[in-house]
C-alpha atoms as a PDB file:
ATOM      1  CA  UNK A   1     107.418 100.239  98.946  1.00  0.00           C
ATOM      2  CA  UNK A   2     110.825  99.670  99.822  1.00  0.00           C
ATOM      3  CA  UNK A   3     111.219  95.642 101.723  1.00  0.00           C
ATOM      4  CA  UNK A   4     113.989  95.381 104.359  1.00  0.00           C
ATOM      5  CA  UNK A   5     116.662  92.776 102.872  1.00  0.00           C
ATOM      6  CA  UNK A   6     113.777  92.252  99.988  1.00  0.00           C
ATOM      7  CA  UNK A   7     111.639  89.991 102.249  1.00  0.00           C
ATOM      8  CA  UNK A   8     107.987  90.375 102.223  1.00  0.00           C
ATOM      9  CA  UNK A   9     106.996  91.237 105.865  1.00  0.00           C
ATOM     10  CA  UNK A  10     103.919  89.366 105.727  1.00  0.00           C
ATOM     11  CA  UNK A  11     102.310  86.105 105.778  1.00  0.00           C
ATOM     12  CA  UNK A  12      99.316  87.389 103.265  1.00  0.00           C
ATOM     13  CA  UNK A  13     100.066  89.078  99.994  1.00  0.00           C
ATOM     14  CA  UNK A  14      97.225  90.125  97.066  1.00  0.00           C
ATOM     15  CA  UNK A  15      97.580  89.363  93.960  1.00  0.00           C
ATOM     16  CA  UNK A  16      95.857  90.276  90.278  1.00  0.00           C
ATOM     17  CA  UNK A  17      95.553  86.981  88.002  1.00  0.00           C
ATOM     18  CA  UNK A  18      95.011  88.863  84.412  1.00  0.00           C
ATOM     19  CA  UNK A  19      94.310  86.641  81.589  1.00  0.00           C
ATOM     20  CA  UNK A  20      92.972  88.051  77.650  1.00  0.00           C
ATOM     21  CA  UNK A  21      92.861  87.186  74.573  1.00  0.00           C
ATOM     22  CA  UNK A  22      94.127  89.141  71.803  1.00  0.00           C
ATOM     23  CA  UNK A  23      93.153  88.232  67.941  1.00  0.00           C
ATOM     24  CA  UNK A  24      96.042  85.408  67.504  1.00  0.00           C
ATOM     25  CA  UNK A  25      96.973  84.178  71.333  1.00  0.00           C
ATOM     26  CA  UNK A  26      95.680  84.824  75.314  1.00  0.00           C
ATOM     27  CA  UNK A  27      98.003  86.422  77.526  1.00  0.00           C
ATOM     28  CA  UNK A  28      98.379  85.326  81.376  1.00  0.00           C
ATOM     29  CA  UNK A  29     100.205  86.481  83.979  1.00  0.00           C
ATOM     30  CA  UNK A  30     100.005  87.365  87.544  1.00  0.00           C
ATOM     31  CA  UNK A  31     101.503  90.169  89.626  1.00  0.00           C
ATOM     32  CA  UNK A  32     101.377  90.558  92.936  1.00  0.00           C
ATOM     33  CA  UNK A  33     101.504  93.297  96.189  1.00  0.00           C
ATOM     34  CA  UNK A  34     101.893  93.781  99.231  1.00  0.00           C
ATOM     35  CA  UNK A  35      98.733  95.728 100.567  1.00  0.00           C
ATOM     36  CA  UNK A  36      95.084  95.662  99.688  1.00  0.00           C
ATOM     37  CA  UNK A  37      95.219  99.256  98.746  1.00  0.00           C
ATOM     38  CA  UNK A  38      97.874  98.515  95.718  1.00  0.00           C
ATOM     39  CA  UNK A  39      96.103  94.934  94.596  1.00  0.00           C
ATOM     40  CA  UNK A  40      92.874  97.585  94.790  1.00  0.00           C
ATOM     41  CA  UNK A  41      93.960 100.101  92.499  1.00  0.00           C
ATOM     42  CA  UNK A  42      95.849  97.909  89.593  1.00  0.00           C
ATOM     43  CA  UNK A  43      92.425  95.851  89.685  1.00  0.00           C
ATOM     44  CA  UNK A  44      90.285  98.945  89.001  1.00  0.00           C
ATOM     45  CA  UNK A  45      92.860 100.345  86.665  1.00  0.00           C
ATOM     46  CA  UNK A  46      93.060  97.051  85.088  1.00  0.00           C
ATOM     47  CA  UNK A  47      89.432  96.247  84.530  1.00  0.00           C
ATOM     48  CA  UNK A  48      89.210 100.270  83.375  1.00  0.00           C
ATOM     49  CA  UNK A  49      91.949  99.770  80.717  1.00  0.00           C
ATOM     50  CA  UNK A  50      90.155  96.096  79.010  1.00  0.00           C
ATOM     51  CA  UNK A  51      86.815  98.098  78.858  1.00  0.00           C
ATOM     52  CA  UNK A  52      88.448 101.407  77.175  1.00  0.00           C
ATOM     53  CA  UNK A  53      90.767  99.030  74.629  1.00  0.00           C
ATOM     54  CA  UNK A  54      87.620  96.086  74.643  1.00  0.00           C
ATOM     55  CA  UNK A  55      90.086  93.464  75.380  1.00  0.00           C
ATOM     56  CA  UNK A  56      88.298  90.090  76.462  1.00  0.00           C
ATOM     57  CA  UNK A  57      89.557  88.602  79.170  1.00  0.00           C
ATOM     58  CA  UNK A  58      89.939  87.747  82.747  1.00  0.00           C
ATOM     59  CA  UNK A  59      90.784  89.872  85.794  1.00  0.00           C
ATOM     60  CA  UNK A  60      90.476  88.320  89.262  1.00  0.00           C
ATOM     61  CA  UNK A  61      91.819  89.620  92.440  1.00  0.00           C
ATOM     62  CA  UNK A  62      93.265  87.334  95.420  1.00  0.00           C
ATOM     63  CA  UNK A  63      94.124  87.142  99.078  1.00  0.00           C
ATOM     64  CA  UNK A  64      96.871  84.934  99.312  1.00  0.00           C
ATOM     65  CA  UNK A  65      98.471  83.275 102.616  1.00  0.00           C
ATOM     66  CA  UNK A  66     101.921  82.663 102.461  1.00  0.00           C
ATOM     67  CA  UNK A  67     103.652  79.721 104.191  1.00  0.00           C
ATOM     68  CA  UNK A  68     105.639  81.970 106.369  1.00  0.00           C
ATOM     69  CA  UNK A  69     106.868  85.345 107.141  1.00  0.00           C
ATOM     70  CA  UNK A  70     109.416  86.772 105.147  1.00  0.00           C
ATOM     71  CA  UNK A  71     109.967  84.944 102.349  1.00  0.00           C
ATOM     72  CA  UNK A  72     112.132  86.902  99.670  1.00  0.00           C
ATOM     73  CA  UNK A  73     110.535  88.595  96.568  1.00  0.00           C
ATOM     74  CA  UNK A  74     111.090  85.597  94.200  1.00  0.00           C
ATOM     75  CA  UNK A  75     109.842  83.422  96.762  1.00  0.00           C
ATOM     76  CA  UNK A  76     106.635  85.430  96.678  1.00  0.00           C
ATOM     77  CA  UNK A  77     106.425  85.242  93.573  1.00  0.00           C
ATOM     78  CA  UNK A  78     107.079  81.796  92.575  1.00  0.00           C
ATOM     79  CA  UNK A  79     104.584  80.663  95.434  1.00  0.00           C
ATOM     80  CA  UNK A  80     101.799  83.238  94.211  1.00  0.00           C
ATOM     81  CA  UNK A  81     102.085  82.309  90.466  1.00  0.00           C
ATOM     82  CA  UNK A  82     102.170  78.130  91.443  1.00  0.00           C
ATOM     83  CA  UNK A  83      99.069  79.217  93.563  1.00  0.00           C
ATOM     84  CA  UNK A  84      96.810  81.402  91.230  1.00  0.00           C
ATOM     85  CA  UNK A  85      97.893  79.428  88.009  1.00  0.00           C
ATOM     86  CA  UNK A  86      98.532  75.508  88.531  1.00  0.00           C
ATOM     87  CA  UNK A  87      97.047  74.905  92.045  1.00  0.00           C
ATOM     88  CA  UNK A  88      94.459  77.529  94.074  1.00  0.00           C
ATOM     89  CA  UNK A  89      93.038  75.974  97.413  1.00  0.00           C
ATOM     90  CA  UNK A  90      92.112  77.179 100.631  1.00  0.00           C
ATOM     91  CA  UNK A  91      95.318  79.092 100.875  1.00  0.00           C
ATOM     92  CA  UNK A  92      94.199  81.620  98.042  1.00  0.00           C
ATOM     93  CA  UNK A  93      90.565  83.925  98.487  1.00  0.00           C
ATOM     94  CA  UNK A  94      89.117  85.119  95.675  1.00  0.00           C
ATOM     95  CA  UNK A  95      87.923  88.772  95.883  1.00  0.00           C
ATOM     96  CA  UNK A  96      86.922  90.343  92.793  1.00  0.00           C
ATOM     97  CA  UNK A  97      86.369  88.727  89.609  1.00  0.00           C
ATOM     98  CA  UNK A  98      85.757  90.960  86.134  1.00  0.00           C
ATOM     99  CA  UNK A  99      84.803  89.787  82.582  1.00  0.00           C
ATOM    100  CA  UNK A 100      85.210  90.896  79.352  1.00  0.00           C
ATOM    101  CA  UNK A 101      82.832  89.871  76.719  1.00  0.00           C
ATOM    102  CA  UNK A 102      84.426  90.069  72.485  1.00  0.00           C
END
């Protein structure tokens, strides 16, 4: 989806939070999207992919409120990744949550 002057039009965003291990180091990172439909889809497809490869790891899916209407991309995404990875409170929901067992 295309954003008008690259502002997020909404006060609520979804996010994935994907965090696994591979055999020397864990990899964490967190992307985020603009409807529940997208965050949806990249969760399943997500989850899907760790099973098929048998990655351990960490996929959770949030709901997060934004200060204000919109803020610019790397606003977004500075404010989702302080959120989901240093600081979640009532701001953030948590949705779905999927583990991988080694």
């Amino acid at each position: 989806m295309e954003l008008h002057n690259d502002e997020v039009p909404s006060n609520v965003v979804w996010a994935l939070e994907v965090a696994s291990r591979g055999t020397y180091d864990e990899h964490r990172f967190v992307n985020w999207f603009i409807t529940a439909e997208e965050s949806s889809a990249e969760y399943r497809d997500t989850v899907a992919a760790h099973k098929r490869r048998r990655v351990a790891g960490v996929v959770k899916r949030w709901k997060v409120a934004l200060p204000r209407q919109r803020m610019s991309i790397d606003e977004v995404r500075d404010y989702v990744e302080f959120k989901l990875m240093q600081n979640p409170d009532g701001t953030t929901q948590l949705l779905d949550v999927s583990i991988q067992q080694e």
